[in-house]
PDB file of N, CA and C in Angstrom:
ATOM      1  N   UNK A   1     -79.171-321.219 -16.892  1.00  0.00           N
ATOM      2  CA  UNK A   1     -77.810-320.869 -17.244  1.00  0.00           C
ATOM      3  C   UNK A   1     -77.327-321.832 -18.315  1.00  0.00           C
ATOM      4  N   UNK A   2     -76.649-321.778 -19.304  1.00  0.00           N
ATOM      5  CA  UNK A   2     -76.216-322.320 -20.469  1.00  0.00           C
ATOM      6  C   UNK A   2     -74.756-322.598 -20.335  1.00  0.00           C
ATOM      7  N   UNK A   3     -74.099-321.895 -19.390  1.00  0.00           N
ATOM      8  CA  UNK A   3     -72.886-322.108 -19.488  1.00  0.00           C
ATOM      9  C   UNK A   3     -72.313-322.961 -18.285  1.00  0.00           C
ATOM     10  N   UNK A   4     -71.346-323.642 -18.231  1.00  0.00           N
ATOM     11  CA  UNK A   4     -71.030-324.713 -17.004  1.00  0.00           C
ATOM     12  C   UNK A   4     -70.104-324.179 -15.704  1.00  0.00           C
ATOM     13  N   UNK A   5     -69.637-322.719 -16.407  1.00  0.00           N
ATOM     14  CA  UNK A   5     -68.638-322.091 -15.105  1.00  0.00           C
ATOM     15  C   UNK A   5     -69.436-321.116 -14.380  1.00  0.00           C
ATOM     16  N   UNK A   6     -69.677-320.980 -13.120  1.00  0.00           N
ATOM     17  CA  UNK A   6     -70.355-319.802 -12.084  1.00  0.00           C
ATOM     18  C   UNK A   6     -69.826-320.151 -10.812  1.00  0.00           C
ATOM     19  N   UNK A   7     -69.721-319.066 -10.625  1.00  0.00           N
ATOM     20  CA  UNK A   7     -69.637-318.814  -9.016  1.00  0.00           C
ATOM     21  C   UNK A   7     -70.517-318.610  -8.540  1.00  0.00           C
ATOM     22  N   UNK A   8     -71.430-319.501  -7.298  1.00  0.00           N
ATOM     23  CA  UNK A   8     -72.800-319.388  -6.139  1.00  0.00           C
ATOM     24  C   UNK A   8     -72.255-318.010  -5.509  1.00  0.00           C
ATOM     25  N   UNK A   9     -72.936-317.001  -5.572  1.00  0.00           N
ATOM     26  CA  UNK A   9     -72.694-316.196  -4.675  1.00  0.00           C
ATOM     27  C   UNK A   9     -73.891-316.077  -3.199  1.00  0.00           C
ATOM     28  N   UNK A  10     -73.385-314.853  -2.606  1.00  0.00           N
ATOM     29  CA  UNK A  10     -74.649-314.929  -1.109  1.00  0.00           C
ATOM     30  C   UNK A  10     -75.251-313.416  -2.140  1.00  0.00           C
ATOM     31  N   UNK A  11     -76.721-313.570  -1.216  1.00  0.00           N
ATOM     32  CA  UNK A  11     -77.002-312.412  -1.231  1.00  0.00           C
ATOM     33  C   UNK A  11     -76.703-310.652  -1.256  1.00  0.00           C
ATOM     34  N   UNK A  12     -75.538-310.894  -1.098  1.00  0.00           N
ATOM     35  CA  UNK A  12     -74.678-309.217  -1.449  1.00  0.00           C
ATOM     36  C   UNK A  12     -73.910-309.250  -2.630  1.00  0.00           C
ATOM     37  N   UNK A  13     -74.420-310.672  -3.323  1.00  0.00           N
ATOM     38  CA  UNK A  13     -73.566-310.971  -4.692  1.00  0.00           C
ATOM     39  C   UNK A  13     -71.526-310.518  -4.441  1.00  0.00           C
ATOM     40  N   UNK A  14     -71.876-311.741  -3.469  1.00  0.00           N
ATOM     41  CA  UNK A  14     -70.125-311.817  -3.151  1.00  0.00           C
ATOM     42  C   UNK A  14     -69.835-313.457  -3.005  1.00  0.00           C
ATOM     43  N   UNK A  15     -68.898-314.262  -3.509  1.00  0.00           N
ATOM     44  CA  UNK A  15     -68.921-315.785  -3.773  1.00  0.00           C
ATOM     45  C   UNK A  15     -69.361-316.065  -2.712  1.00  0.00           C
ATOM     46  N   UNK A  16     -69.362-317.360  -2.531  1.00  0.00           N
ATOM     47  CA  UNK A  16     -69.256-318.066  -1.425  1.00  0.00           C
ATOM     48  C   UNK A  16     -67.516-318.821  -1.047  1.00  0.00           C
ATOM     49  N   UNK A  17     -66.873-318.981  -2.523  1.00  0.00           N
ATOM     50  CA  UNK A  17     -66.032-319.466  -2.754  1.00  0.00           C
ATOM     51  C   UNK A  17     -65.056-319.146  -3.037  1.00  0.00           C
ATOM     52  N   UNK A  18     -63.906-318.644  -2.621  1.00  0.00           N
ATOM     53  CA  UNK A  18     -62.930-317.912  -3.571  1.00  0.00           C
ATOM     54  C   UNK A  18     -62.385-318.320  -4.402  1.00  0.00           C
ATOM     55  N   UNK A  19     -62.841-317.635  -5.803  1.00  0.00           N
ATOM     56  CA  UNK A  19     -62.514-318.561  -7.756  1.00  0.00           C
ATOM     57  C   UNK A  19     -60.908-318.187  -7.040  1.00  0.00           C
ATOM     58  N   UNK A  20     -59.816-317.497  -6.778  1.00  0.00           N
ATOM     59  CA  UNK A  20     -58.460-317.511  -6.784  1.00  0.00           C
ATOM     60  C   UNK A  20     -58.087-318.520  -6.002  1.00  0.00           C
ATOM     61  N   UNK A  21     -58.445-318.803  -4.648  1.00  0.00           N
ATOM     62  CA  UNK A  21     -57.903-319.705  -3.861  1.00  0.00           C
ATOM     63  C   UNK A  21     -58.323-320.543  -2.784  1.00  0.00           C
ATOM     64  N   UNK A  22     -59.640-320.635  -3.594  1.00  0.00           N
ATOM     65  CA  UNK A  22     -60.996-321.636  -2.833  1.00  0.00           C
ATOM     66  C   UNK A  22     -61.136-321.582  -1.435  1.00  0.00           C
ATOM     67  N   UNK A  23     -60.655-320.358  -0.526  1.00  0.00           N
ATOM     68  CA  UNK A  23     -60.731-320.293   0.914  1.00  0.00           C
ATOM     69  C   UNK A  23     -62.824-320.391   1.064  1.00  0.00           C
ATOM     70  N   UNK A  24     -63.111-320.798   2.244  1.00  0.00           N
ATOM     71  CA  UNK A  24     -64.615-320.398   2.369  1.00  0.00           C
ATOM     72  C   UNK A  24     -64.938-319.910   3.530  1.00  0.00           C
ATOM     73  N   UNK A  25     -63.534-319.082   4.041  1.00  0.00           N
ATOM     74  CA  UNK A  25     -63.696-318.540   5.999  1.00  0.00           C
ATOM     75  C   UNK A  25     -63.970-317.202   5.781  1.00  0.00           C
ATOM     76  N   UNK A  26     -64.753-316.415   5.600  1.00  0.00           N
ATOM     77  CA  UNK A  26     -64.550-314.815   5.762  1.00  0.00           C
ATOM     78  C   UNK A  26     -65.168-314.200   6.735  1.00  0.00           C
ATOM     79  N   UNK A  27     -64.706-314.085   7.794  1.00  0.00           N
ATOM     80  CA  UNK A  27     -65.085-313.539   8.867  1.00  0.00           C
ATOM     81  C   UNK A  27     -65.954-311.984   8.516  1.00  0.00           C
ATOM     82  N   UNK A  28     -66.602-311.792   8.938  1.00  0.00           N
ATOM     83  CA  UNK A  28     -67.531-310.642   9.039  1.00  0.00           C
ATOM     84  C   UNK A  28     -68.012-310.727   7.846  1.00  0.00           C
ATOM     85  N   UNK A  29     -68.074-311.291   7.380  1.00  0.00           N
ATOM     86  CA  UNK A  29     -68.777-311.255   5.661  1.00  0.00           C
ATOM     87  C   UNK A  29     -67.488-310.245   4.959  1.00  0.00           C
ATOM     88  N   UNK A  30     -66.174-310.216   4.627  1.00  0.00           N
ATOM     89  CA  UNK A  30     -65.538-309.290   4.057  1.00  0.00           C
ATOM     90  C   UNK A  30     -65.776-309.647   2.956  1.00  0.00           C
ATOM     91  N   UNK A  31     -65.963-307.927   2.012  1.00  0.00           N
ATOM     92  CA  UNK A  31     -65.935-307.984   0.624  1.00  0.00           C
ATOM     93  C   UNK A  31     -64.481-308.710  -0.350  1.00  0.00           C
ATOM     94  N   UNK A  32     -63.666-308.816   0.373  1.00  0.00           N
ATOM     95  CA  UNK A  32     -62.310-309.494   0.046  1.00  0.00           C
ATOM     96  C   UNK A  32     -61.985-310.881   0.607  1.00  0.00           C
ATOM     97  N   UNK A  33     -60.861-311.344   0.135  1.00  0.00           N
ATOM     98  CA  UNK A  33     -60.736-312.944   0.546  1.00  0.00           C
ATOM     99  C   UNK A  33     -59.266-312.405   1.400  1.00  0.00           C
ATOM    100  N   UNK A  34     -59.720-312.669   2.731  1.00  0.00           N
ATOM    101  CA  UNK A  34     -58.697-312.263   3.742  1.00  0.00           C
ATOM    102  C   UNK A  34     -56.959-313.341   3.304  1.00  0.00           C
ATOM    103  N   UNK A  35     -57.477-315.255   2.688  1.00  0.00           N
ATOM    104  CA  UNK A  35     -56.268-315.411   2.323  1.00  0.00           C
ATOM    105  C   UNK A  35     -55.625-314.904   1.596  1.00  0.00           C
ATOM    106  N   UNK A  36     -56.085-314.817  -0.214  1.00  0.00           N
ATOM    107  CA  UNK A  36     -55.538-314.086  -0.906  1.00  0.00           C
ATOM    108  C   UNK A  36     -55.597-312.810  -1.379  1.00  0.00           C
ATOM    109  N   UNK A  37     -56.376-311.857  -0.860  1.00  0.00           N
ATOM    110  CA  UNK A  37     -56.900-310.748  -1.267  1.00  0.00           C
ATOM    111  C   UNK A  37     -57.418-310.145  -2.399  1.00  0.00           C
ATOM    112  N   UNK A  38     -58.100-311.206  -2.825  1.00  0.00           N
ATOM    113  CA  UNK A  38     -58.816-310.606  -4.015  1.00  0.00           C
ATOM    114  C   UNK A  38     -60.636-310.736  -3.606  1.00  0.00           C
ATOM    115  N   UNK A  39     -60.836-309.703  -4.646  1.00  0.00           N
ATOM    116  CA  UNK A  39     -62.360-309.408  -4.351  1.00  0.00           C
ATOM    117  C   UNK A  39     -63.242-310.570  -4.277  1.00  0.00           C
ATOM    118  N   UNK A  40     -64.207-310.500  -3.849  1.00  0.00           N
ATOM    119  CA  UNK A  40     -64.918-311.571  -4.032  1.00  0.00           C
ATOM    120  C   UNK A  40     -66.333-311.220  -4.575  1.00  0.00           C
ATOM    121  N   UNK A  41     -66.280-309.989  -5.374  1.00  0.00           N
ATOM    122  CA  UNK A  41     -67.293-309.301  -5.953  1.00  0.00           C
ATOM    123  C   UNK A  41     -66.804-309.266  -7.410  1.00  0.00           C
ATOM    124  N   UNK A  42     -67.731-310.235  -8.408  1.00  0.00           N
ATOM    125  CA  UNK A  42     -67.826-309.742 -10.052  1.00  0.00           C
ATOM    126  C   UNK A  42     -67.735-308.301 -10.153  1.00  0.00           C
ATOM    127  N   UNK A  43     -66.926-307.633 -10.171  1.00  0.00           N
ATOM    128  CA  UNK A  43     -66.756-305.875 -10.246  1.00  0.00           C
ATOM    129  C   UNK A  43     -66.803-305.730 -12.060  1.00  0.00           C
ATOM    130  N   UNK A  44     -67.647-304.911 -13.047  1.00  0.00           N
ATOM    131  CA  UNK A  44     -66.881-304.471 -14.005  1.00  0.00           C
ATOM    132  C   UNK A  44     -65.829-304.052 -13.871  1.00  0.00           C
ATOM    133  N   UNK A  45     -65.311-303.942 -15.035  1.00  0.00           N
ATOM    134  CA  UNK A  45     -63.981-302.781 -15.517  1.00  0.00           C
ATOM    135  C   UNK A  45     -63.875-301.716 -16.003  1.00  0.00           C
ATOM    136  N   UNK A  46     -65.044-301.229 -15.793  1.00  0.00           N
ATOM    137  CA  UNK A  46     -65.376-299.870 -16.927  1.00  0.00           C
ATOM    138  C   UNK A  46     -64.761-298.802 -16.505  1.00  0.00           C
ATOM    139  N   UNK A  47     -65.294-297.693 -16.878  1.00  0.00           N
ATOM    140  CA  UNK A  47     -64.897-296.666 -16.376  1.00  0.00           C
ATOM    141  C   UNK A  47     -64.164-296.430 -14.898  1.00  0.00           C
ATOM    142  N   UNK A  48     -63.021-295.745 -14.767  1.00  0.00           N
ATOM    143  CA  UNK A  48     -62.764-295.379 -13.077  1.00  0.00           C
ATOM    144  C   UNK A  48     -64.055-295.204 -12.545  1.00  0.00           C
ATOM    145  N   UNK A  49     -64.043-295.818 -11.368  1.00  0.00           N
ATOM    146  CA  UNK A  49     -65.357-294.854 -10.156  1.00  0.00           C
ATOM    147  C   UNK A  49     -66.387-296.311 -10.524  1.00  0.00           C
ATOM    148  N   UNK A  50     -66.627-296.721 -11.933  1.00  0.00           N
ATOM    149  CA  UNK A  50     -67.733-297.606 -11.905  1.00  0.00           C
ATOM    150  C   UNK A  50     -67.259-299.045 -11.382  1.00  0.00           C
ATOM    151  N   UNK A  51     -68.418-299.291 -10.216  1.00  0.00           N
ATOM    152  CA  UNK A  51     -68.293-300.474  -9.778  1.00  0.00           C
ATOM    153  C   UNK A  51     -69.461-301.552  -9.726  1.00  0.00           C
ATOM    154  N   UNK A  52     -69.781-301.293 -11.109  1.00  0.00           N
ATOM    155  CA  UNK A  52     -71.322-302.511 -11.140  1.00  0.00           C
ATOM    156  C   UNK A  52     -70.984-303.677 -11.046  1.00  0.00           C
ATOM    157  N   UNK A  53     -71.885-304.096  -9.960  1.00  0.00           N
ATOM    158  CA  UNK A  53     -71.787-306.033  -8.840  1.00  0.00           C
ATOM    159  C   UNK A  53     -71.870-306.770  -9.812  1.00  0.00           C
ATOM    160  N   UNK A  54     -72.068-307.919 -10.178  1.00  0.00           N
ATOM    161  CA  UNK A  54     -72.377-308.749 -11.881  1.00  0.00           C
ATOM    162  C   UNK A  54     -72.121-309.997 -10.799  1.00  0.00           C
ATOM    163  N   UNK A  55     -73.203-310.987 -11.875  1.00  0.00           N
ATOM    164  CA  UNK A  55     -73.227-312.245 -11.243  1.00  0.00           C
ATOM    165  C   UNK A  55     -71.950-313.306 -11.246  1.00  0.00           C
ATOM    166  N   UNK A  56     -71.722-314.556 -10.724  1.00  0.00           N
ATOM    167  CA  UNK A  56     -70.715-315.434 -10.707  1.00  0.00           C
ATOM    168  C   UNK A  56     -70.140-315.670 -12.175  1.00  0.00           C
ATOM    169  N   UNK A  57     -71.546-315.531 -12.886  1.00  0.00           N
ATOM    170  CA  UNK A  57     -70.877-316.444 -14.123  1.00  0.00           C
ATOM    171  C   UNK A  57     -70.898-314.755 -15.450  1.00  0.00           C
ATOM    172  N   UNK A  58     -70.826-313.830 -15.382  1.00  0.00           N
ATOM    173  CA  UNK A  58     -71.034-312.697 -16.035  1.00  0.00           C
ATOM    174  C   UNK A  58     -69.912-312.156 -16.476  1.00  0.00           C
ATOM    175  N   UNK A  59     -69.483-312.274 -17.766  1.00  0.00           N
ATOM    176  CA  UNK A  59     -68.430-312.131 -18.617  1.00  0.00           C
ATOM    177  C   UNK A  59     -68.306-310.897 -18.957  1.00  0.00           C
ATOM    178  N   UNK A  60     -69.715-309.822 -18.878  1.00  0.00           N
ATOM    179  CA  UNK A  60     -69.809-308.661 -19.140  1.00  0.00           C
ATOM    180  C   UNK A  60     -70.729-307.726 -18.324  1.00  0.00           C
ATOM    181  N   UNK A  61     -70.335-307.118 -18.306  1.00  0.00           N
ATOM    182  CA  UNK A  61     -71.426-306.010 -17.200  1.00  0.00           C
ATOM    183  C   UNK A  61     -72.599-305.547 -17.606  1.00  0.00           C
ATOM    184  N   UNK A  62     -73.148-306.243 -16.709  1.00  0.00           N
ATOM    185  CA  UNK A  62     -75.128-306.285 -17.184  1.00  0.00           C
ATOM    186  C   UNK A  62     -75.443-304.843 -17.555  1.00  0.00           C
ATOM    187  N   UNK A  63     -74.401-303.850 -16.653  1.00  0.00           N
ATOM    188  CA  UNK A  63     -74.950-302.585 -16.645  1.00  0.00           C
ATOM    189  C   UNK A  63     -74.427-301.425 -18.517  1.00  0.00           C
ATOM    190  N   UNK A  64     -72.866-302.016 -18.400  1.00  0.00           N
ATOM    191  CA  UNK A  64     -72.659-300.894 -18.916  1.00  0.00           C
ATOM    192  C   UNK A  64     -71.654-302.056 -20.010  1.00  0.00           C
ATOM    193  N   UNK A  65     -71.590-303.200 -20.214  1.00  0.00           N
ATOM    194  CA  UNK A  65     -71.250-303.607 -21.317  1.00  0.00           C
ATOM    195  C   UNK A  65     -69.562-304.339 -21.214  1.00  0.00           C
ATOM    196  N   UNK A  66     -68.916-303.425 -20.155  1.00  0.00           N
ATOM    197  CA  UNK A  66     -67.629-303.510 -19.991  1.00  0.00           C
ATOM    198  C   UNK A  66     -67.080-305.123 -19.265  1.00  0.00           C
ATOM    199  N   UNK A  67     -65.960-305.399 -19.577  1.00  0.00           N
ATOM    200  CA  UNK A  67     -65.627-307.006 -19.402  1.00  0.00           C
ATOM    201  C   UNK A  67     -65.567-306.992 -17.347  1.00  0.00           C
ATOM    202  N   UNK A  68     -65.966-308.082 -17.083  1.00  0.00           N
ATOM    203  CA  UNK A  68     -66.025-308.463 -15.353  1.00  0.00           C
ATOM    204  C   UNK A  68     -64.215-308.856 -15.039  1.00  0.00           C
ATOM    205  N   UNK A  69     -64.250-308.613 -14.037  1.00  0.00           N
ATOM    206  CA  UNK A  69     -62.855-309.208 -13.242  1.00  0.00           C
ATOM    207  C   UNK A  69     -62.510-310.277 -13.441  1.00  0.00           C
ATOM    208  N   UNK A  70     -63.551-311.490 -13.298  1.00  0.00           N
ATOM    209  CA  UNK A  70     -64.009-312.756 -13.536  1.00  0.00           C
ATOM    210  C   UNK A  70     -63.558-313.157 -14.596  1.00  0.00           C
ATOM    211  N   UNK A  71     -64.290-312.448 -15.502  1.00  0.00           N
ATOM    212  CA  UNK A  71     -63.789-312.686 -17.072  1.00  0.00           C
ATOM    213  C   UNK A  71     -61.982-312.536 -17.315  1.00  0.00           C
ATOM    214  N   UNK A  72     -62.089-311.502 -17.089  1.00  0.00           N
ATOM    215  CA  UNK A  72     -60.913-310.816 -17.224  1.00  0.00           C
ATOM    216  C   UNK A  72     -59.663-311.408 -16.644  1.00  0.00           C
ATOM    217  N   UNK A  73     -59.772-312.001 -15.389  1.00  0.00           N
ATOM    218  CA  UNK A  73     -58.276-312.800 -14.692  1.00  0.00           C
ATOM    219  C   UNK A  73     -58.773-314.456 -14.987  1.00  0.00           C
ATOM    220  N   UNK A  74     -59.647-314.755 -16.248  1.00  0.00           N
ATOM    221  CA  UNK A  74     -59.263-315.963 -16.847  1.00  0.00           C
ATOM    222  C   UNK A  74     -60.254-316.848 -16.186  1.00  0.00           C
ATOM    223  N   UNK A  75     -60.782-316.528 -15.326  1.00  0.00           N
ATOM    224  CA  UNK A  75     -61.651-317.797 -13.973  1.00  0.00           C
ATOM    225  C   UNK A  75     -62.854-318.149 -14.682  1.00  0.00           C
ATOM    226  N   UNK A  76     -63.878-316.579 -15.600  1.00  0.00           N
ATOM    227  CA  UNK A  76     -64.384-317.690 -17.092  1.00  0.00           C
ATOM    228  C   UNK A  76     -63.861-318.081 -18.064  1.00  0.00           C
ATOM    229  N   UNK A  77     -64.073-319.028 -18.899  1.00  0.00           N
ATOM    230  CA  UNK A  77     -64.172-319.025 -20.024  1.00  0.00           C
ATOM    231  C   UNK A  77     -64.884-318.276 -20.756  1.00  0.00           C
ATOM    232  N   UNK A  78     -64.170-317.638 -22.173  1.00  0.00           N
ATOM    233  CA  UNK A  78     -65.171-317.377 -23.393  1.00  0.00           C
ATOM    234  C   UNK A  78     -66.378-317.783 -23.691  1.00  0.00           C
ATOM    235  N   UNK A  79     -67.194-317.280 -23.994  1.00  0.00           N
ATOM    236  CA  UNK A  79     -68.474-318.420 -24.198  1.00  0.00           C
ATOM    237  C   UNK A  79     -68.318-318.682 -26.068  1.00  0.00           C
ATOM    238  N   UNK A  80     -67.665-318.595 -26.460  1.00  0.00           N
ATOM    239  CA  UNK A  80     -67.075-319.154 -27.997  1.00  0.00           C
ATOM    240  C   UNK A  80     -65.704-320.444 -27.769  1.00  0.00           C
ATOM    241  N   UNK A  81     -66.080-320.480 -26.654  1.00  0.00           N
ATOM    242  CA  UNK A  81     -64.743-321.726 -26.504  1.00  0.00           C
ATOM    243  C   UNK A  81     -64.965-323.454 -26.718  1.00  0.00           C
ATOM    244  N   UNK A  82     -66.356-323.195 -26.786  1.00  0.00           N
ATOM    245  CA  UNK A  82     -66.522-324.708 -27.214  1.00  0.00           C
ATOM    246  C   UNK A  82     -66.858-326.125 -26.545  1.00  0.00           C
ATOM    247  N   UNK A  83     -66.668-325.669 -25.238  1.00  0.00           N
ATOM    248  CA  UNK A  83     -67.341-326.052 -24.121  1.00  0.00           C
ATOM    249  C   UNK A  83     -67.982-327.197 -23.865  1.00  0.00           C
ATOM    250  N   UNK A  84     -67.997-328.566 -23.973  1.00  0.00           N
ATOM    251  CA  UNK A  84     -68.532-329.530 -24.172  1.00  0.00           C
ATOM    252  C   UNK A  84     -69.699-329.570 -23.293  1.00  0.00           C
ATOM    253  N   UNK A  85     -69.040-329.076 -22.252  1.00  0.00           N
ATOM    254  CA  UNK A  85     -70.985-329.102 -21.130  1.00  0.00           C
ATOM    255  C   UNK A  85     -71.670-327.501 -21.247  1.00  0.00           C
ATOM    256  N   UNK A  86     -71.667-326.736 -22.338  1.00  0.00           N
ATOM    257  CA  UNK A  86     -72.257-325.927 -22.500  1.00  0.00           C
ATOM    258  C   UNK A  86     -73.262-326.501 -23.577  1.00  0.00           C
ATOM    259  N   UNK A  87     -74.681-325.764 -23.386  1.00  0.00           N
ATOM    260  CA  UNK A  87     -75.937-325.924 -23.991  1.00  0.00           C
ATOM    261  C   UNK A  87     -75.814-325.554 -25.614  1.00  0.00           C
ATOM    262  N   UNK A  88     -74.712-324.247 -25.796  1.00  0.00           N
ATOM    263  CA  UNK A  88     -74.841-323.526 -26.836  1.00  0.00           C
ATOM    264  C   UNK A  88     -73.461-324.141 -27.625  1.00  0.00           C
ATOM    265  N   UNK A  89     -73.212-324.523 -28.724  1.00  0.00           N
ATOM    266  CA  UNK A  89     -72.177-324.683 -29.615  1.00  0.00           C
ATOM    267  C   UNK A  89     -72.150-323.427 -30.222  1.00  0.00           C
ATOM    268  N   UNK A  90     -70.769-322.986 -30.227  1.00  0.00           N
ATOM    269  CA  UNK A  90     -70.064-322.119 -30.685  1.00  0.00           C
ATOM    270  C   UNK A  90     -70.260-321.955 -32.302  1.00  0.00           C
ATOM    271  N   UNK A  91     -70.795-323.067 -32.778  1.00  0.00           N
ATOM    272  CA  UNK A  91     -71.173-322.890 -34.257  1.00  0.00           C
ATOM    273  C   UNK A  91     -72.418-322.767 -34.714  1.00  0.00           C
ATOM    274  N   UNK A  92     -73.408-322.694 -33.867  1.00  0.00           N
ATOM    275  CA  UNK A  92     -75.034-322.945 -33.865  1.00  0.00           C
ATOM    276  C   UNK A  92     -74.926-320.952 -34.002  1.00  0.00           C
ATOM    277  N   UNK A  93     -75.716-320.552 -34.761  1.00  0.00           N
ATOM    278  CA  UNK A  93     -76.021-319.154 -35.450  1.00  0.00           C
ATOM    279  C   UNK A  93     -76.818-318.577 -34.109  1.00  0.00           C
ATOM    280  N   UNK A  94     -76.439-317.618 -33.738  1.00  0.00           N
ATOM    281  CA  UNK A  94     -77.282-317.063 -32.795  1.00  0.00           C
ATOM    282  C   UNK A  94     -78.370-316.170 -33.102  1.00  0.00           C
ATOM    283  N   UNK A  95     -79.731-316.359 -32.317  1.00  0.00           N
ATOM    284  CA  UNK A  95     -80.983-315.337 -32.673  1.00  0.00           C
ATOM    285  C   UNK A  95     -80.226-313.930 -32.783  1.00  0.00           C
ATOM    286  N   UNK A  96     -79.518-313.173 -32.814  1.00  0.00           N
ATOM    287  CA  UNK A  96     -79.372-311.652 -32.729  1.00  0.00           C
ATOM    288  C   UNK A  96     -77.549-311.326 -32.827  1.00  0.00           C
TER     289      UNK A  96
END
């Protein structure tokens, strides 16, 4: 990983941690954070109906391109932001 922000998720790719309000109690394994109620699943944003899982640190949806929740309510950073403990400088030319 190149970038310094992720969320550890479990195996159903759901945090361990809640990025909104760092609870770590979820009884029955809920897909939601019973304190604050937000997901605890990287969901795209794409289309209605589409709900592709995406990892902790996934700014964009592996599947279909569209920006993550994650991304989206601010909990990543840009990866053009400059990042001092990131691998990649924002000014270094990228292969593609």
């Amino acid at each position: 990983m190149i970038y310094a922000d992720d969320f550890p998720m479990d195996p159903k790719r759901r945090v361990k941690v809640c990025p909104y309000c760092g609870n770590t109690n979820f009884p029955n394994q809920t897909p939601d954070c019973p304190a604050c109620g937000h997901s605890r699943r990287n969901l795209c944003l794409g289309k209605s109906g589409s709900l592709h899982e995406n990892d902790g640190n996934a700014r964009y949806c592996a599947v279909c391109g569209n920006k993550t929740r994650f991304f989206a309510d601010g909990l990543l950073k840009a990866w053009d932001t400059g990042d001092a403990s990131s691998s990649v400088s924002a000014k270094e030319e990228l292969p593609f």
